[in-house]
PDB file of N, CA and C in Angstrom:
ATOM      1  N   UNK A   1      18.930 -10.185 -10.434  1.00  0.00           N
ATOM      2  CA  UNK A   1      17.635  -9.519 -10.471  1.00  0.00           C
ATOM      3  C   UNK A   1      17.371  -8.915  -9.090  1.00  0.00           C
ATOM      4  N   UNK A   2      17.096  -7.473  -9.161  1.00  0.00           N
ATOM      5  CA  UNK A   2      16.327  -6.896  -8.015  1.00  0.00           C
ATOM      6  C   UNK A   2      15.225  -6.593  -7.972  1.00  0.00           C
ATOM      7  N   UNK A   3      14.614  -7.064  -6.665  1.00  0.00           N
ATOM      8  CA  UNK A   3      13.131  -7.422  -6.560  1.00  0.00           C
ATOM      9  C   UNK A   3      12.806  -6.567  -5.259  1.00  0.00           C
ATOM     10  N   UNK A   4      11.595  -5.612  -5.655  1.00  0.00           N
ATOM     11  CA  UNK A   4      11.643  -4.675  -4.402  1.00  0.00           C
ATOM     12  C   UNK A   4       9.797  -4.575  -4.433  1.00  0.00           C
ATOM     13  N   UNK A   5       9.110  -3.885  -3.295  1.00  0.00           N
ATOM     14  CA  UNK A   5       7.828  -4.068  -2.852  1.00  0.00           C
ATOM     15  C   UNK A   5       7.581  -2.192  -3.009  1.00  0.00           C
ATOM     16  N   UNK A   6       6.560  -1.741  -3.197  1.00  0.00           N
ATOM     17  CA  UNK A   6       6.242  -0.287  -3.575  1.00  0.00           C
ATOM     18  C   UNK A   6       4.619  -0.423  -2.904  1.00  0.00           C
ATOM     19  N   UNK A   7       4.772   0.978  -2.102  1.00  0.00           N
ATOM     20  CA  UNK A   7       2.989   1.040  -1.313  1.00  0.00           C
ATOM     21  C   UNK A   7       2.706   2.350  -2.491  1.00  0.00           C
ATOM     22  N   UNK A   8       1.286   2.053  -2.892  1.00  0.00           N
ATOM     23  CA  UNK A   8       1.017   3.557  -3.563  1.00  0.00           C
ATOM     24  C   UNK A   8      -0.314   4.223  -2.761  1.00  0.00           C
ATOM     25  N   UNK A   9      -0.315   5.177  -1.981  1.00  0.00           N
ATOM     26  CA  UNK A   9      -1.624   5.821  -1.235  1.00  0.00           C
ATOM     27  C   UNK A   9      -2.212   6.422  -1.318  1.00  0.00           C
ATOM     28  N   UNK A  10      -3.336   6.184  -1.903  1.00  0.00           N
ATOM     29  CA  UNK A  10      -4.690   7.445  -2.143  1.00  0.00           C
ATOM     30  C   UNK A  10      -5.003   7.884  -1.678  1.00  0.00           C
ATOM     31  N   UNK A  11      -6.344   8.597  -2.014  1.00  0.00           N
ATOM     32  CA  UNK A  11      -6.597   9.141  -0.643  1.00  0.00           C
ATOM     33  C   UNK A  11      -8.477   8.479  -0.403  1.00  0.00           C
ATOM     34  N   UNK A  12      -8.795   7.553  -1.519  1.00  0.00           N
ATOM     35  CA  UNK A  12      -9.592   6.242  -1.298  1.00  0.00           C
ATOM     36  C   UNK A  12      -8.964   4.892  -1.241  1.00  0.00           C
ATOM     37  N   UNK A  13      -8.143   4.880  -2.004  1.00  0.00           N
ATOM     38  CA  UNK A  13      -7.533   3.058  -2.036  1.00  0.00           C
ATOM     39  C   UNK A  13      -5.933   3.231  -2.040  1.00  0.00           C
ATOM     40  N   UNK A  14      -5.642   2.272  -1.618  1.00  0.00           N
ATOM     41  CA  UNK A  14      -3.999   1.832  -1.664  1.00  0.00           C
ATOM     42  C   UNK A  14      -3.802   0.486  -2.403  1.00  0.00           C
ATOM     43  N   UNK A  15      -2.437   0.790  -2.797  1.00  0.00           N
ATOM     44  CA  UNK A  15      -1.994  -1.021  -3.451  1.00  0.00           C
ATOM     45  C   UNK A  15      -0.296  -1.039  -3.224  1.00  0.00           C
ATOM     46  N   UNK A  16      -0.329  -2.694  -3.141  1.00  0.00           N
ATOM     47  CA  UNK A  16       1.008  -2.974  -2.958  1.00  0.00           C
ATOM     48  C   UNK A  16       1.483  -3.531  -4.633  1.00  0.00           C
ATOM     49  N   UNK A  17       2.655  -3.130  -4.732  1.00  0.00           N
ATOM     50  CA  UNK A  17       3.045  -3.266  -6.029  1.00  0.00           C
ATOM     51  C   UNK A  17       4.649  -4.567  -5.915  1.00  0.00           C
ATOM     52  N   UNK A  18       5.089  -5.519  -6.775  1.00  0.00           N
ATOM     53  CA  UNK A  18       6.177  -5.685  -6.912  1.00  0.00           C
ATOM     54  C   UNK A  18       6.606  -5.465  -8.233  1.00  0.00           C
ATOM     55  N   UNK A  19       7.868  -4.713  -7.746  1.00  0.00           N
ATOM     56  CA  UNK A  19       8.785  -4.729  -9.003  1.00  0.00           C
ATOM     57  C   UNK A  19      10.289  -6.110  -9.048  1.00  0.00           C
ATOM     58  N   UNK A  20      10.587  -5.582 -10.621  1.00  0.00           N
ATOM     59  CA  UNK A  20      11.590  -6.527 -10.496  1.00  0.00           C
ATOM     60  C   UNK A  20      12.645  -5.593 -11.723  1.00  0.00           C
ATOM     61  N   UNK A  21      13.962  -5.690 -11.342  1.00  0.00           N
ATOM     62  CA  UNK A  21      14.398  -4.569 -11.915  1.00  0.00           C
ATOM     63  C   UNK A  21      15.929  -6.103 -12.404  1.00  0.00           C
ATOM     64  N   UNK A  22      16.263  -5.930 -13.942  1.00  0.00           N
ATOM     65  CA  UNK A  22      16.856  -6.733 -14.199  1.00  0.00           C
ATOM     66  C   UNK A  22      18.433  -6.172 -14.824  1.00  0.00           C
ATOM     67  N   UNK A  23      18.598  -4.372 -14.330  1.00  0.00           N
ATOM     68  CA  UNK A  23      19.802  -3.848 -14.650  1.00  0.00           C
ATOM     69  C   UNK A  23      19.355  -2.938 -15.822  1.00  0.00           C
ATOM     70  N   UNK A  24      18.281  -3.296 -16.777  1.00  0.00           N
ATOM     71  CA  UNK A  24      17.765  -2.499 -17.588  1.00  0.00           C
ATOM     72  C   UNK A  24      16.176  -2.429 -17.994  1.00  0.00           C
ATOM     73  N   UNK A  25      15.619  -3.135 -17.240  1.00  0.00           N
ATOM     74  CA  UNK A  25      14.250  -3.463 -17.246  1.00  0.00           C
ATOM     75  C   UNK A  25      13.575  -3.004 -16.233  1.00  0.00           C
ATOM     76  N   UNK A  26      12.814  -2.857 -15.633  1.00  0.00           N
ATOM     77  CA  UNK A  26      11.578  -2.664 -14.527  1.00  0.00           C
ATOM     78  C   UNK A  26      10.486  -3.241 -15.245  1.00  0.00           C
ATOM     79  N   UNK A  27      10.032  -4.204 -14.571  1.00  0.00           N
ATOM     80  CA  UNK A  27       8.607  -4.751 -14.326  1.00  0.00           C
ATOM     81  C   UNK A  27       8.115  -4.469 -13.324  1.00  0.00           C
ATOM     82  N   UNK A  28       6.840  -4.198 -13.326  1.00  0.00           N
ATOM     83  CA  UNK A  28       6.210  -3.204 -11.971  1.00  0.00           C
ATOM     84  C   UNK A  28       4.456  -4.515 -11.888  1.00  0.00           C
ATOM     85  N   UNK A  29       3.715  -4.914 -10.885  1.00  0.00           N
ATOM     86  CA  UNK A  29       3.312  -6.062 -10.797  1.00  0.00           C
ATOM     87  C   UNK A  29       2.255  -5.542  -9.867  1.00  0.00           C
ATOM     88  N   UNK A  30       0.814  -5.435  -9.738  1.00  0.00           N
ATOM     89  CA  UNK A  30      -0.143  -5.195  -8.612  1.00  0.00           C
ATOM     90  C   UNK A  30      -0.169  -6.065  -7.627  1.00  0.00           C
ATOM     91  N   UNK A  31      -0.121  -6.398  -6.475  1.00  0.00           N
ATOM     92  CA  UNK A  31      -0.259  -7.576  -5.933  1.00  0.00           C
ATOM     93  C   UNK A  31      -1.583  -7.515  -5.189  1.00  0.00           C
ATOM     94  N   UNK A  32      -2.149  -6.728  -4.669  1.00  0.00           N
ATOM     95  CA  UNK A  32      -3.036  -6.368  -3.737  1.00  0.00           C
ATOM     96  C   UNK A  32      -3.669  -4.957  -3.799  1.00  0.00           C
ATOM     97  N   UNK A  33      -5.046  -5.002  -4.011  1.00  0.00           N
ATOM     98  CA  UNK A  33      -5.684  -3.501  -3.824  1.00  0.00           C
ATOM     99  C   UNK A  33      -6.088  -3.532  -2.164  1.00  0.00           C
ATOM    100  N   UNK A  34      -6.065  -2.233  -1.833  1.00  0.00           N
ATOM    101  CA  UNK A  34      -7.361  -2.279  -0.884  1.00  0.00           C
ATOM    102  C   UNK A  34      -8.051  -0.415  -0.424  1.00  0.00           C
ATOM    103  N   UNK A  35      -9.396  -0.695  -0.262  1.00  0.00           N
ATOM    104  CA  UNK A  35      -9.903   0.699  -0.113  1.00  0.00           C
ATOM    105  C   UNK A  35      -9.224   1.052   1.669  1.00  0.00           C
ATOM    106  N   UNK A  36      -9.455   2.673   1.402  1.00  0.00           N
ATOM    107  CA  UNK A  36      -8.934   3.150   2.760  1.00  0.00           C
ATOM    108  C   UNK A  36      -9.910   3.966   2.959  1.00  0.00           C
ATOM    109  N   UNK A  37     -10.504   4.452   4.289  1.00  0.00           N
ATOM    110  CA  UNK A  37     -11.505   5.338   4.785  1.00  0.00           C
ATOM    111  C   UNK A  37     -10.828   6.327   5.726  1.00  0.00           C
ATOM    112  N   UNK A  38     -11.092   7.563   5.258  1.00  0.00           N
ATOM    113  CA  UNK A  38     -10.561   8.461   6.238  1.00  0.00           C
ATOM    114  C   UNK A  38     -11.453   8.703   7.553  1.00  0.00           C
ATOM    115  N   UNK A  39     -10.386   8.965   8.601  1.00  0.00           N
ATOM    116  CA  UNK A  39     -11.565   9.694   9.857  1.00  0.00           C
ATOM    117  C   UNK A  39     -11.083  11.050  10.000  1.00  0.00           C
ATOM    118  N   UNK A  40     -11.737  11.332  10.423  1.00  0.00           N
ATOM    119  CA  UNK A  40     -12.530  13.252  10.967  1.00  0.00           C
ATOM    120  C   UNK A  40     -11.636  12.684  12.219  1.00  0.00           C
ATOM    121  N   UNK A  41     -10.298  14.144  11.963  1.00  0.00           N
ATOM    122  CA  UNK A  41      -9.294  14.549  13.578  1.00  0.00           C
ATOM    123  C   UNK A  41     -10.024  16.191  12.974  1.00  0.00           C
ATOM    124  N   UNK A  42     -10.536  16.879  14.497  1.00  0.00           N
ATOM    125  CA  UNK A  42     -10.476  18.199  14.200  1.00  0.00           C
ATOM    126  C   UNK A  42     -11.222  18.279  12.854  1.00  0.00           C
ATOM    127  N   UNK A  43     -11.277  19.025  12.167  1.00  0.00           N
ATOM    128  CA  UNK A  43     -11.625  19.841  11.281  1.00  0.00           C
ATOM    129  C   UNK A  43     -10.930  19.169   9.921  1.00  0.00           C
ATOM    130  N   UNK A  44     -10.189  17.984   9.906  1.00  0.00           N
ATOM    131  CA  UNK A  44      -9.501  17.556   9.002  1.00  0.00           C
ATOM    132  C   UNK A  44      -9.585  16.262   8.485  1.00  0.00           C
ATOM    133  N   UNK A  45      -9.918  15.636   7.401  1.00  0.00           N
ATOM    134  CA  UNK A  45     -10.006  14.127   7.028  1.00  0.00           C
ATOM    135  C   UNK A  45      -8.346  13.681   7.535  1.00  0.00           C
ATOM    136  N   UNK A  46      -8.160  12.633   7.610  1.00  0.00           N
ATOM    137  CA  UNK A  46      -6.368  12.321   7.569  1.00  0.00           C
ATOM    138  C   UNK A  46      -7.242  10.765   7.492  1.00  0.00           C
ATOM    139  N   UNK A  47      -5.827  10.062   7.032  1.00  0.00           N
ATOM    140  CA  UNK A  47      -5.374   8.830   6.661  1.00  0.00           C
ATOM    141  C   UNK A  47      -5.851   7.853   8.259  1.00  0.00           C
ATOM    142  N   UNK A  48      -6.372   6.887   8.593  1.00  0.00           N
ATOM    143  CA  UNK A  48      -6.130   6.390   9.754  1.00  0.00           C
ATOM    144  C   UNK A  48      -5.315   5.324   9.782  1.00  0.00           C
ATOM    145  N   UNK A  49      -4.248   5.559  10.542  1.00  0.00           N
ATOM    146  CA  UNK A  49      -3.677   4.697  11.010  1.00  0.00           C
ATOM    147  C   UNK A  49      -3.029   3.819  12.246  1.00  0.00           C
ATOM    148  N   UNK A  50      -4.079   4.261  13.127  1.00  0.00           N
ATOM    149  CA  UNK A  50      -4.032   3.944  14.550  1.00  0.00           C
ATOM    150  C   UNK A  50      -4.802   2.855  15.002  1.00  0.00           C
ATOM    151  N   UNK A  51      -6.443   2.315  14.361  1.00  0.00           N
ATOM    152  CA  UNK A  51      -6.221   0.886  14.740  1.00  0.00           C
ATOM    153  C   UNK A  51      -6.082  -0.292  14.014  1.00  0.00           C
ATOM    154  N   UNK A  52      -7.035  -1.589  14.172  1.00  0.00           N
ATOM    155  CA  UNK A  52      -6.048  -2.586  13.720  1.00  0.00           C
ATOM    156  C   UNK A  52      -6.859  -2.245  12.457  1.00  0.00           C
ATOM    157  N   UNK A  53      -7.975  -2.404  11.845  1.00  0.00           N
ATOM    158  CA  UNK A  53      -8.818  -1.997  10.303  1.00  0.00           C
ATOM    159  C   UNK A  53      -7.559  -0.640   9.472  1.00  0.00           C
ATOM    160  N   UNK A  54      -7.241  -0.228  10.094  1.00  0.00           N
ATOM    161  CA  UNK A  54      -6.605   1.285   9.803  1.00  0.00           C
ATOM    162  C   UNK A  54      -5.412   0.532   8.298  1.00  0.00           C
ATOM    163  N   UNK A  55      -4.596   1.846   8.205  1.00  0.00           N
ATOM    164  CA  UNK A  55      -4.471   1.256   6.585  1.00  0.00           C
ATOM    165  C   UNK A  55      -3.119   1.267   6.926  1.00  0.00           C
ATOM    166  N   UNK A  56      -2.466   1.587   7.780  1.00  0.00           N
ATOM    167  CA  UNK A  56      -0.627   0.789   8.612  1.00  0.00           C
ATOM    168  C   UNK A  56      -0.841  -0.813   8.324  1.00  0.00           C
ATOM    169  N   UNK A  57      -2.464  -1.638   8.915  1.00  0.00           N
ATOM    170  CA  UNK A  57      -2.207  -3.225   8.786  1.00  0.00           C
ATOM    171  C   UNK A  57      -2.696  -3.380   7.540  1.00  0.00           C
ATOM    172  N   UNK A  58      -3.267  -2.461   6.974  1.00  0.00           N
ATOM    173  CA  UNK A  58      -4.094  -3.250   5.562  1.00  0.00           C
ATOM    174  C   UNK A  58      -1.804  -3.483   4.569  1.00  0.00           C
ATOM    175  N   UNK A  59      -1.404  -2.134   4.394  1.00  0.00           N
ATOM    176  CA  UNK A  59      -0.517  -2.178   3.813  1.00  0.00           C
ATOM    177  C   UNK A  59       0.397  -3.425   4.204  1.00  0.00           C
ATOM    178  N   UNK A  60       0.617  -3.779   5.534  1.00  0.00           N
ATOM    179  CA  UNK A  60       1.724  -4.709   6.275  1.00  0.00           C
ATOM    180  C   UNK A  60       0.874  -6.345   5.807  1.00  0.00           C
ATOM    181  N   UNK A  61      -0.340  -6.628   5.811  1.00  0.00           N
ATOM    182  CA  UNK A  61      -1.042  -7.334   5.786  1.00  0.00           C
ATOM    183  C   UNK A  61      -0.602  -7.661   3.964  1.00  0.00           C
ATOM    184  N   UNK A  62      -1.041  -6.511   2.953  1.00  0.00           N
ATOM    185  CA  UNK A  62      -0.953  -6.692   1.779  1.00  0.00           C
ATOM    186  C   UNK A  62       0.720  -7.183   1.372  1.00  0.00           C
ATOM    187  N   UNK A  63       1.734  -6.491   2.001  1.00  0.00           N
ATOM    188  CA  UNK A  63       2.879  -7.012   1.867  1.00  0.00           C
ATOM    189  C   UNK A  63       3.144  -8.581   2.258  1.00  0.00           C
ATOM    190  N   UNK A  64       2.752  -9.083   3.555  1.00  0.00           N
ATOM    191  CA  UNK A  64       2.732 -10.202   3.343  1.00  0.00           C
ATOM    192  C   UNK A  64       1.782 -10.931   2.731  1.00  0.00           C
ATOM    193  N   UNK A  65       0.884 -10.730   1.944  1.00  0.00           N
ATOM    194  CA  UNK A  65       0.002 -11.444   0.989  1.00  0.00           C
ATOM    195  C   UNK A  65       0.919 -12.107  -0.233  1.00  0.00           C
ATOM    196  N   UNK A  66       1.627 -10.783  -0.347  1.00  0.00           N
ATOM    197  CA  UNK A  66       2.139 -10.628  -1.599  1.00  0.00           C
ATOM    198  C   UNK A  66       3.644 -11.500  -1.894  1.00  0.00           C
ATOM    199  N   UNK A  67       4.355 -11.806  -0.523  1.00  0.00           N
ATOM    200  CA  UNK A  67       5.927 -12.364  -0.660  1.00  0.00           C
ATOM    201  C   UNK A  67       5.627 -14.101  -0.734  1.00  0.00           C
TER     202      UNK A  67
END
């Protein structure tokens, strides 16, 4: 059995997913939601991921929730 971790990114919420893949199967598994807030660079919403709230630790954070 292969067992692998999947980030999916919105552009309000993210989630960590596990799958488990058995050669002919995929099971796909939510493990963790979490909302994301964009900040204002310039003239542009973008993703933050520069401090520690930012959604680089929410994802790293949700991965280890999840193992």
């Amino acid at each position: 059995m292969f067992h692998l971790a999947a980030v999916d990114l919105g552009a309000s919420s993210g989630r960590v997913m596990h799958g488990a893949f058995d050669g002919s199967h995929l099971v796909l598994v939510e493990r963790h939601r979490f909302s994301t807030r964009p900040v204002e660079m310039g003239s542009h919403l973008c993703t933050d991921v520069r401090n520690r709230s930012g959604t680089y630790c929410l994802v790293k954070a949700s991965i280890n929730r999840s193992s």
